[in-house]
Protein backbone atom coordinates (compact mmCIF):
# COMPACT_ATOMS: atom_id res chain seq x y z
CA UNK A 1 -30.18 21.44 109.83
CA UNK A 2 -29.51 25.16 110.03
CA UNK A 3 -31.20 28.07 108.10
CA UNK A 4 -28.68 30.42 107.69
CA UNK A 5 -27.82 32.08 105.07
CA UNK A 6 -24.70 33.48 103.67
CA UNK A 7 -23.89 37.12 104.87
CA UNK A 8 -26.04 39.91 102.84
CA UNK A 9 -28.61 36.91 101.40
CA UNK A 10 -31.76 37.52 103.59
CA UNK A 11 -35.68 37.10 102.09
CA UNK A 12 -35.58 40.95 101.23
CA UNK A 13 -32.88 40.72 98.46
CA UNK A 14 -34.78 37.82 96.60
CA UNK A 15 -35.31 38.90 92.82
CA UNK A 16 -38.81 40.17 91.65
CA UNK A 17 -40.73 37.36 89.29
CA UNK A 18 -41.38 38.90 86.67
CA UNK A 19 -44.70 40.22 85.39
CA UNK A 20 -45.91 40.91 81.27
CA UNK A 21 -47.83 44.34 80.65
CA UNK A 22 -48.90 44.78 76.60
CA UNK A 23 -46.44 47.07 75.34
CA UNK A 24 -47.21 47.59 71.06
CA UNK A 25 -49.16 45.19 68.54
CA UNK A 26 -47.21 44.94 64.73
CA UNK A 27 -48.50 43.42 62.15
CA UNK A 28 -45.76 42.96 59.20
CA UNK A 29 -46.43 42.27 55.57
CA UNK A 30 -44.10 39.70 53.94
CA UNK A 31 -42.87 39.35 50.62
CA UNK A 32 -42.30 36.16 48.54
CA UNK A 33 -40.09 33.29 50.67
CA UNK A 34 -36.58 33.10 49.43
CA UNK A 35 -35.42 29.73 49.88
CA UNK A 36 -31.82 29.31 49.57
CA UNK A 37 -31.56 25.65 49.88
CA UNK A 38 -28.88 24.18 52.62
CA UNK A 39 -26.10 26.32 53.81
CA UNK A 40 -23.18 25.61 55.76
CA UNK A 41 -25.84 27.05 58.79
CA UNK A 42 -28.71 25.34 57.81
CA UNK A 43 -31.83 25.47 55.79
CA UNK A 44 -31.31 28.60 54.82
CA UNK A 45 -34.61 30.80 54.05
CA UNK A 46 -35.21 34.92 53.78
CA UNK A 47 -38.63 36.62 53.63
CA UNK A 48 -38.45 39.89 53.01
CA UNK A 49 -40.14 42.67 55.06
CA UNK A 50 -42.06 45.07 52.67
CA UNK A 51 -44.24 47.08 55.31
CA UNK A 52 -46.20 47.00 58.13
CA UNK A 53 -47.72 49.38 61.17
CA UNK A 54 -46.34 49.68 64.87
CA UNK A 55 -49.46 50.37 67.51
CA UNK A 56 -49.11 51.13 71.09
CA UNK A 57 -46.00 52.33 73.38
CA UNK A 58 -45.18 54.10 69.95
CA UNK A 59 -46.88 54.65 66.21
CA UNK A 60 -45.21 53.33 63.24
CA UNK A 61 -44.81 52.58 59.93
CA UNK A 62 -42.95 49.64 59.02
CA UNK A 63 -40.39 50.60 56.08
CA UNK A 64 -39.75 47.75 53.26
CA UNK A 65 -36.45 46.96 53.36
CA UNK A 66 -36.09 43.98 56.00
CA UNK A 67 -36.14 40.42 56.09
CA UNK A 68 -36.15 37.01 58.42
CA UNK A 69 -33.00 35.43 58.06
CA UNK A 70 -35.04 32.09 59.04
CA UNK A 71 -32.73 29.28 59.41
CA UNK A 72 -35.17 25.55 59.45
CA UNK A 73 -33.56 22.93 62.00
CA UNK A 74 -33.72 19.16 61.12
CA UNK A 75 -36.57 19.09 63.80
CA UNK A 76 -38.81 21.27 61.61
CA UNK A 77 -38.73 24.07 63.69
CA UNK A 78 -37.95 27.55 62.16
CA UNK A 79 -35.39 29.53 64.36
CA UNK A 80 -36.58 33.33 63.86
CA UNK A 81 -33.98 36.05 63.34
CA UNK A 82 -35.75 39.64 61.69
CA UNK A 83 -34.42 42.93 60.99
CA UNK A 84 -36.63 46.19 60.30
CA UNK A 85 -36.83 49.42 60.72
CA UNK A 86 -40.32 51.61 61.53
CA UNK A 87 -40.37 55.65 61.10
CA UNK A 88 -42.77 57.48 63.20
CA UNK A 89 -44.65 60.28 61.94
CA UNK A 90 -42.60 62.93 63.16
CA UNK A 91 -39.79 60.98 61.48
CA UNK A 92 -37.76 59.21 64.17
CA UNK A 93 -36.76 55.84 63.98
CA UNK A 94 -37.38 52.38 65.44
CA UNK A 95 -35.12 49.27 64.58
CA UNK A 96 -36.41 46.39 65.48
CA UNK A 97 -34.99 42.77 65.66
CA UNK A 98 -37.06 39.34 66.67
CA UNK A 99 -35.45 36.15 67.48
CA UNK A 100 -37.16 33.57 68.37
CA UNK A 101 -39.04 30.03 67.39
CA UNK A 102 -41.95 28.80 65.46
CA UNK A 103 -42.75 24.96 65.56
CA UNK A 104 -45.62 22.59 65.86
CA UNK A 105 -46.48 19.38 64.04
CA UNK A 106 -45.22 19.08 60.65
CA UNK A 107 -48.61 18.95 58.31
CA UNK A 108 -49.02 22.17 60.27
CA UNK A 109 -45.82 23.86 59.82
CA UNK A 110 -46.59 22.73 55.79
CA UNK A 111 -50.01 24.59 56.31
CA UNK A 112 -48.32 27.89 57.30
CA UNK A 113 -46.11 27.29 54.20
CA UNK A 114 -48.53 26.99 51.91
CA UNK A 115 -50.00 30.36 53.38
CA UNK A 116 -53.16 27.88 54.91
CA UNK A 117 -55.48 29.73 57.76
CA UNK A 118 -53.82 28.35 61.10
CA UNK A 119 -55.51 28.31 64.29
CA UNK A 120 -52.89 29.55 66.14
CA UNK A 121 -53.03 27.10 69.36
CA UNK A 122 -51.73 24.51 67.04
CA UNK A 123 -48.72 26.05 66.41
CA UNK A 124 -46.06 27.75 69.14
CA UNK A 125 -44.41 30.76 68.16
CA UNK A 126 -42.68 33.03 70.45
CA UNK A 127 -40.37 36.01 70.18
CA UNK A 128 -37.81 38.03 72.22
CA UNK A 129 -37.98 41.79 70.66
CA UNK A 130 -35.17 44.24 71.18
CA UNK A 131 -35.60 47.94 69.96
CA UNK A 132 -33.23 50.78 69.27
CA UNK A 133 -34.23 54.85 68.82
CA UNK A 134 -32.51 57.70 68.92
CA UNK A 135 -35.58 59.62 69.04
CA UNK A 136 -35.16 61.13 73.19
CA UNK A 137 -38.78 60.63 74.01
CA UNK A 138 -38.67 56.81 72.96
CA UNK A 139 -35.28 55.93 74.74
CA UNK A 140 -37.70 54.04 77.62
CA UNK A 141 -37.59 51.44 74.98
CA UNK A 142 -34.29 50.44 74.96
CA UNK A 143 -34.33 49.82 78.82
CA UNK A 144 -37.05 46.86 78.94
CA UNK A 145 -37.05 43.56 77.70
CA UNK A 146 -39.73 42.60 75.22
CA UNK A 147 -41.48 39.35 74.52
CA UNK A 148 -44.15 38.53 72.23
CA UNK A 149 -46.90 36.02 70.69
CA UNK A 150 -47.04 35.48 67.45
CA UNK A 151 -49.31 34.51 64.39
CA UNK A 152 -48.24 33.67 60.82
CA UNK A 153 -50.59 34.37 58.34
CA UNK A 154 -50.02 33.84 54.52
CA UNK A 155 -48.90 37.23 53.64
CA UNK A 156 -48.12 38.80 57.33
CA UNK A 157 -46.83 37.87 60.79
CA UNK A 158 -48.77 39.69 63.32
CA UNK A 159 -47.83 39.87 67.46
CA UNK A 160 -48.17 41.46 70.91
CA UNK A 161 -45.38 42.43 72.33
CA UNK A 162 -44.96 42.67 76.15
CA UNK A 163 -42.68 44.09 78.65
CA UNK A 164 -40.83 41.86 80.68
CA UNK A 165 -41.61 43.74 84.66
């Protein structure tokens, strides 16, 4: 059996594994739950985004104006997909969009709906974040990948997001 390897492939060009370092917390406050019955996509349901704060790699406010496009599969599961923008407070801003996945057993996914206290370790939800700034200083942001951990909480959805090494 022989061991080599293709021209240019040696143990020295393997990719990194990836690493997480805690990039920014947000907590955002939620409006009342739209639900727009079944769609051509889906279960069709919007929450709008009425505020919120941005803490760490940057400081902001979370503007009202957003929402989750949330679209809930026949599984039970809630695909993710938010929109929002954050000003800072020397007035730059942050657009931010989740997508993502929150699922777990269905008296528990009724709990969250009901805006019941979850523990969260009964119920997975997980986010990819991707940011956009023209503010110069933050432009680091738009050149790492984000993931986060998140909590649903009757009137909020708080995470930690974390850059992908």
């Amino acid at each position: 059996m022989s061991t080599r390897r293709p021209a240019g492939h040696d143990a020295v060009s393997a990719p990194a594994v990836p690493g997480l370092e805690t990039a920014f917390e947000v907590e955002v406050r939620l409006g009342a739950l739209e639900d727009h019955g079944v769609t051509r996509a889906g279960h069709r349901r919007v929450v709008p985004v009425v505020g919120g704060r941005v803490t760490g790699l940057f400081d902001a406010d979370i503007l009202p104006g957003g929402a989750d496009w949330q679209l809930v599969r026949p599984d039970g599961a809630i695909e993710i997909d938010t929109r929002y923008s954050a000003r800072t407070a020397d007035g730059g801003h942050v657009y931010l969009r989740t997508f993502g996945v929150r699922s777990g057993r269905p008296e528990i996914l009724a709990a969250l709906l009901r805006g019941d206290a979850v523990d969260p370790a009964e119920y997975y939800f997980r986010l990819g974040v991707r940011l956009e700034t023209s503010v110069p200083a933050l432009a680091v942001l738009e050149q790492s990948v984000f993931v986060a951990s998140a909590i649903r909480e009757a009137d909020r959805v708080r995470y930690t997001a974390y850059r992908v090494t």
